[in-house]
Protein backbone atom coordinates (compact mmCIF):
# COMPACT_ATOMS: atom_id res chain seq x y z
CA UNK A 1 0.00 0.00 0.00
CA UNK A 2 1.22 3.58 -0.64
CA UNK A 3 2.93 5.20 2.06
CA UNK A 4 0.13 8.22 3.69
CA UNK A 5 0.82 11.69 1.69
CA UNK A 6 2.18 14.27 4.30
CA UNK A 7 -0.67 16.52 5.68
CA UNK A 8 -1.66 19.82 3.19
CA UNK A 9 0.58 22.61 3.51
CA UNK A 10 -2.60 24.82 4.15
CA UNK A 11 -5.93 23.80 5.97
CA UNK A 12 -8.57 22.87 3.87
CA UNK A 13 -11.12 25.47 3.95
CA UNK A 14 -14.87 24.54 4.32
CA UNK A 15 -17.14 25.55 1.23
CA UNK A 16 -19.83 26.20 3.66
CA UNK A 17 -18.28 28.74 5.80
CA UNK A 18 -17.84 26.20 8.94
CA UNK A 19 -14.83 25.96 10.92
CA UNK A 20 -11.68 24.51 9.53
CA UNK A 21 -10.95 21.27 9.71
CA UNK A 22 -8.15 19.96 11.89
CA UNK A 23 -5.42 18.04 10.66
CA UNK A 24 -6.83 14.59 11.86
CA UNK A 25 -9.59 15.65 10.03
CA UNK A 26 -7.89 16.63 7.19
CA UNK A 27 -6.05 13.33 6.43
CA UNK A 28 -9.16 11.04 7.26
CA UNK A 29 -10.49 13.04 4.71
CA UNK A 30 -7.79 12.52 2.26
CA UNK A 31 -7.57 9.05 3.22
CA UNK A 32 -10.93 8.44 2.33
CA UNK A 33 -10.43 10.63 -1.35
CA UNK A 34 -7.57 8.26 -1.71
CA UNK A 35 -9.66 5.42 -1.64
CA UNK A 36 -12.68 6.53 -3.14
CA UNK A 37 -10.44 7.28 -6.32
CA UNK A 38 -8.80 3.91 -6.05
CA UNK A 39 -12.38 1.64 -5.79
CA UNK A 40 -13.65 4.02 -8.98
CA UNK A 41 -10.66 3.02 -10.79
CA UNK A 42 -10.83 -0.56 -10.25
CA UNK A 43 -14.79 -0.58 -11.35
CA UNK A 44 -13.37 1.06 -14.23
CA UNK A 45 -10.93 -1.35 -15.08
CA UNK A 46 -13.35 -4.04 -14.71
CA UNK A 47 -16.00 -2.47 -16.79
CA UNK A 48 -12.71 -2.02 -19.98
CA UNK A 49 -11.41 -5.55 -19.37
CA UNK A 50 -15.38 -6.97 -19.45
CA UNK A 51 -16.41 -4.85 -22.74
CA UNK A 52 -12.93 -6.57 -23.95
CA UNK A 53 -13.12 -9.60 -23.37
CA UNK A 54 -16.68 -9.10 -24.94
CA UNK A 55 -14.94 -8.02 -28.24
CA UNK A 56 -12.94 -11.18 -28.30
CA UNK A 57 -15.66 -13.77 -27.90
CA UNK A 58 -16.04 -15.77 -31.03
CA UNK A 59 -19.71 -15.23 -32.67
């Protein structure tokens, strides 16, 4: 697994207008980006290698 990303150099500011996050905060929140991006990638990659392997199958 990749080693954790160091914490932003600047604290994430709220679109809302709420307080700022803390730093805990702000690399569960990361964290969870991380793997978000990650699980959308491997449905993707699934999804390519299943429309491929589609193409290949003799009529």
């Amino acid at each position: 697994m990749d080693a954790p990303s160091p914490p932003p150099a600047q604290p994430l500011i709220p679109a809302n207008d709420g307080p700022p996050i803390s730093e805990q905060g702000q690399a569960a929140l990361l964290t969870l980006a991380r793997l978000i991006g990650r699980q959308i990638a491997r449905e993707e990659f699934a999804r390519r290698m299943a429309a491929a392997n589609a193409d290949d199958t003799p009529a």
